[in-house]
Protein backbone atom coordinates (compact mmCIF):
# COMPACT_ATOMS: atom_id res chain seq x y z
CA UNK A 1 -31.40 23.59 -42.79
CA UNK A 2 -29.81 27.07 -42.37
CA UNK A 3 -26.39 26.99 -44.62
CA UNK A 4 -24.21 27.92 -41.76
CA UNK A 5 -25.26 24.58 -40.10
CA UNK A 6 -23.97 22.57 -43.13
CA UNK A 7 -20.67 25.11 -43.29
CA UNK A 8 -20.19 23.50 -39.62
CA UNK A 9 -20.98 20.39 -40.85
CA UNK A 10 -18.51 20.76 -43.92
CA UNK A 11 -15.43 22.20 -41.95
CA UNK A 12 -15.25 19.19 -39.05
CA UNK A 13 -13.07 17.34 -41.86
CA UNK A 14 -11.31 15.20 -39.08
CA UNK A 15 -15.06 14.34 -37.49
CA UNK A 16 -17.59 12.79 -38.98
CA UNK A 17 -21.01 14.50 -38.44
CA UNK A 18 -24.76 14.96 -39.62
CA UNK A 19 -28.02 16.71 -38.58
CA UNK A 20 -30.70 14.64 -36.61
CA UNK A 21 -34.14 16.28 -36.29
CA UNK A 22 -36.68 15.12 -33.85
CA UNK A 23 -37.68 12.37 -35.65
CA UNK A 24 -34.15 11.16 -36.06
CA UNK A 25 -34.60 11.95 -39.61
CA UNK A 26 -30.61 12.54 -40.97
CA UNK A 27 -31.12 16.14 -43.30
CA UNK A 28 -27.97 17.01 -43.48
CA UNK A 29 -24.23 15.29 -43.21
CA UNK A 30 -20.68 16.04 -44.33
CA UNK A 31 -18.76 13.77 -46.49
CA UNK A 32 -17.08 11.94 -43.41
CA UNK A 33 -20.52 11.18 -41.71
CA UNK A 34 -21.66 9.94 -45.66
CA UNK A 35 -18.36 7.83 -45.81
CA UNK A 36 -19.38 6.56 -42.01
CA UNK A 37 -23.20 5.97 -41.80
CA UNK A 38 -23.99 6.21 -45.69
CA UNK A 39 -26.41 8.56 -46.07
CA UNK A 40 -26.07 10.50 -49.60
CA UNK A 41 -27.24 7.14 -51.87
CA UNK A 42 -30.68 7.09 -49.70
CA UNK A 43 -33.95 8.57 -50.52
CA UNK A 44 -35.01 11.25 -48.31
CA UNK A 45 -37.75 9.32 -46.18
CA UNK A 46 -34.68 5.92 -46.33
CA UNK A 47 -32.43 8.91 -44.27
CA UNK A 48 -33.92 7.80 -40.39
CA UNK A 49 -32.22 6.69 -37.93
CA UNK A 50 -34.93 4.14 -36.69
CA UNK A 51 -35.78 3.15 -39.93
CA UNK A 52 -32.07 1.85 -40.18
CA UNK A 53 -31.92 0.47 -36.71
CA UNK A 54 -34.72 -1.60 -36.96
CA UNK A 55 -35.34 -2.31 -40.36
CA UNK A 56 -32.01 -2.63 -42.49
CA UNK A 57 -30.58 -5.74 -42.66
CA UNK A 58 -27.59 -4.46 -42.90
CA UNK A 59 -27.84 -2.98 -39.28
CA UNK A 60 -26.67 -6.14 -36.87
CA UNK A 61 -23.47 -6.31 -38.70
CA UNK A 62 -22.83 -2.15 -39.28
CA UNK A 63 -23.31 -2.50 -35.13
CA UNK A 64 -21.38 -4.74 -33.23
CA UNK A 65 -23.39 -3.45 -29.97
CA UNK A 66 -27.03 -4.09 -31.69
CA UNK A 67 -29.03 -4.57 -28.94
CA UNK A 68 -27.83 -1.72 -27.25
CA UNK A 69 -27.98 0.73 -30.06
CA UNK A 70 -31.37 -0.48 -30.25
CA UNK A 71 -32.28 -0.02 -26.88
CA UNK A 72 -31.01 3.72 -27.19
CA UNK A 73 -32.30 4.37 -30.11
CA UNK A 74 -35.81 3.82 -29.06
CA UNK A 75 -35.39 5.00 -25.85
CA UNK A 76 -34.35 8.63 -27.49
CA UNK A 77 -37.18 8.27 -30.36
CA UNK A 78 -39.58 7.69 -27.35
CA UNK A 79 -37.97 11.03 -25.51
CA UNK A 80 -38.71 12.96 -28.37
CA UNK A 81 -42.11 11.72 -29.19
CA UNK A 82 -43.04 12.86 -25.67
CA UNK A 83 -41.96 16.25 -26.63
CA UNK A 84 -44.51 16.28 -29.57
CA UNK A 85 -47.58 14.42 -28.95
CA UNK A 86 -49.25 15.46 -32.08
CA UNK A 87 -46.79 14.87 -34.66
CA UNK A 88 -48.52 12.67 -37.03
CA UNK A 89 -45.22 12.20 -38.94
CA UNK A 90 -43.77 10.21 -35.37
CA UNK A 91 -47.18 8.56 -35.39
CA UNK A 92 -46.64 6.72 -38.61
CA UNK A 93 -43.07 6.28 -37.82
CA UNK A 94 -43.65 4.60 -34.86
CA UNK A 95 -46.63 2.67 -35.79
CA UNK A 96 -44.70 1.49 -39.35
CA UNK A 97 -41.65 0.46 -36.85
CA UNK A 98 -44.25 -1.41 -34.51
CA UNK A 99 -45.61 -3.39 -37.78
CA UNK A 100 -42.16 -4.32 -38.97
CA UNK A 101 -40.29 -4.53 -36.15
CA UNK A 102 -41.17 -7.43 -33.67
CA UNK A 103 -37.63 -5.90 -31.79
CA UNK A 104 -38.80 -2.45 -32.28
CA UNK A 105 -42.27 -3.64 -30.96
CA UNK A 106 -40.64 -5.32 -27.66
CA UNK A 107 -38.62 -2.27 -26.90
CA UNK A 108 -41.34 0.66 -27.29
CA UNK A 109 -43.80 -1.44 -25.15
CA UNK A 110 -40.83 -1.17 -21.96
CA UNK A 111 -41.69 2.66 -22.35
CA UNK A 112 -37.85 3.44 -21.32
CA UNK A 113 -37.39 7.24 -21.71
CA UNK A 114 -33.72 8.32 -21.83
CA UNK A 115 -31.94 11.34 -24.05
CA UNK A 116 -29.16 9.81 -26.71
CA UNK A 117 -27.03 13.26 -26.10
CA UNK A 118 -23.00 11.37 -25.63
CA UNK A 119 -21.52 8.00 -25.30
CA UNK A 120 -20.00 5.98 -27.56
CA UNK A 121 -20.69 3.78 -30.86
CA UNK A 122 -19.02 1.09 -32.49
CA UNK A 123 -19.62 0.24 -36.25
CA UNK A 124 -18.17 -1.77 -38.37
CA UNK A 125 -17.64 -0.13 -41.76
CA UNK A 126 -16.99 -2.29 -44.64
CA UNK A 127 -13.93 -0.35 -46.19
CA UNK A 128 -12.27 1.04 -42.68
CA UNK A 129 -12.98 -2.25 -40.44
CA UNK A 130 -14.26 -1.58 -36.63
CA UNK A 131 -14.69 2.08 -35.72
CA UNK A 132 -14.75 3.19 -32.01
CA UNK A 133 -16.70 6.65 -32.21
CA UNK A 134 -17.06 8.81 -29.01
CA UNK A 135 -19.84 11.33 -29.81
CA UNK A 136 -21.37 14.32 -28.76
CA UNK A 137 -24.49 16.04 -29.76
CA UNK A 138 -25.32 19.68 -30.17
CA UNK A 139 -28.61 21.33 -29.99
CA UNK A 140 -28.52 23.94 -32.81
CA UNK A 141 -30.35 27.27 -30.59
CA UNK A 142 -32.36 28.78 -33.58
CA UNK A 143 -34.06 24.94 -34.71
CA UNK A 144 -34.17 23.42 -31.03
CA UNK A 145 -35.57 19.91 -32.77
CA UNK A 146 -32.33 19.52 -34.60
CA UNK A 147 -29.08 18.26 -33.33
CA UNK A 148 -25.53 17.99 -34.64
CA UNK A 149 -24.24 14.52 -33.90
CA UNK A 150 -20.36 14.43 -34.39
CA UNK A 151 -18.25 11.44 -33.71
CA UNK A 152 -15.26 12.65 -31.68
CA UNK A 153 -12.39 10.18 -31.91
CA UNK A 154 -8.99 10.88 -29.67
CA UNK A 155 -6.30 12.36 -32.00
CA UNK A 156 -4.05 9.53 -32.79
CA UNK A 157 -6.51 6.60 -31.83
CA UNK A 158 -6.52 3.30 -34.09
CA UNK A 159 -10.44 4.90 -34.82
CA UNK A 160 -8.90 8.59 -36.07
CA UNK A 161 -6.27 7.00 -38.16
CA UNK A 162 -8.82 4.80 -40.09
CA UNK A 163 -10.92 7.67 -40.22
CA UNK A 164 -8.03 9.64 -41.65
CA UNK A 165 -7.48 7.12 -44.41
CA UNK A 166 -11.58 6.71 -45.12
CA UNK A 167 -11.63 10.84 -45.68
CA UNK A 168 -8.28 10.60 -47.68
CA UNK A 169 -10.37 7.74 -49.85
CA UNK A 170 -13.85 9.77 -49.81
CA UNK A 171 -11.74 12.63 -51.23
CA UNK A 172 -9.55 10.76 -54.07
CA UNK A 173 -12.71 9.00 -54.70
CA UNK A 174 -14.60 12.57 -55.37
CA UNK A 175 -11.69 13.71 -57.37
C-alpha cells in the first residue's frame, strides 16, 4: 500500500473508507471505515471480506440485507477469480469458504459473475444503530487489483449525522 493511498484514505473524515484487493482482502482503512466495518482489532488473514460474509456470526445481524450482500459478495469474489486463474491464495479462499460455508457453497455453484463497483449497503452498527451507506469504488491506476471502497452518505441524511456522531466518538475515544 503506497502512503498516498492511506493519506486519501485518512483525509475522507466525513466518509468512511478502506482498501479491497482482489481477494477482497481489507489492507488498509481509515478510522471511520474501522469505526464502521471493524477492521483494526482483526488479524491480518481475519481482514476479508468473504471470510466475514460467510463465516462471522456476527454477519446476519451487522447486515440487514444478508442474502443479498451475500449474493454480491460472491458474485464479485467470482469476477475477480476469473481475472486470476492461478492465484493459489483465491484457491484456498474459495475452497476454505466452500468447506465452511454450506451458503457460500450454494451461491459459488450458480456461477453468477457480476462487478460489486456502486450500490448501496445497510448495516447495522452496534453503537450508531442502522446505517444506509451509498458507495462507490475506485480502482487505484498504479495497483489495478486494489480498490478504494468509500461509503458516500447525502450531507445531512439520518446515515451522515450518525456517522458524524460515530467519528466524533472514534475521535474522543482515541484522545
Amino acid at each position: 500500500m503506497r502512503p498516498g493511498v492511506q493519506l486519501i484514505l485518512d483525509g475522507l473524515d466525513r466518509n468512511p473508507a478502506y482498501v479491497l484487493d482482489h481477494r477482497m482482502d481489507v489492507l488498509a482503512w481509515n478510522a471511520l471505515g474501522d469505526a464502521v466495518v471493524g477492521l483494526g482489532d482483526k488479524a491480518p488473514g481475519e481482514r476479508n471480506m468473504p471470510r466475514r460474509v460467510f463465516l462471522d456470526p456476527t454477519a446476519r445481524d451487522l447486515y440487514p440485507d444478508w442474502p443479498a450482500i451475500a449474493a454480491q459478495t460472491v458474485a464479485h469474489l467470482r469476477l475477480k477469480a476469473g481475472h486470476h486463474p492461478d492465484d493459489a491464495a483465491m484457491g484456498r479462499l474459495v475452497g476454505e469458504l466452500s468447506r465452511a460455508s454450506d451458503d457460500f457453497r450454494r451461491l459459488w455453484a450458480d456461477h453468477l459473475v457480476k462487478p460489486c463497483d456502486h450500490g448501496v449497503k445497510q448495516i447495522r452498527h452496534p453503537v450508531a444503530g442502522l446505517l444506509t451507506l451509498p458507495y462507490e469504488t475506485l480502482t487505484i491506476p498504479a495497483a489495478p487489483d486494489q480498490t478504494i471502497v468509500a461509503y458516500t452518505p447525502e450531507p445531512g441524511s439520518e446515515t451522515a449525522e450518525r456517522l458524524a456522531l460515530l467519528g466524533s466518538w472514534v475521535t474522543s475515544r482515541a484522545g
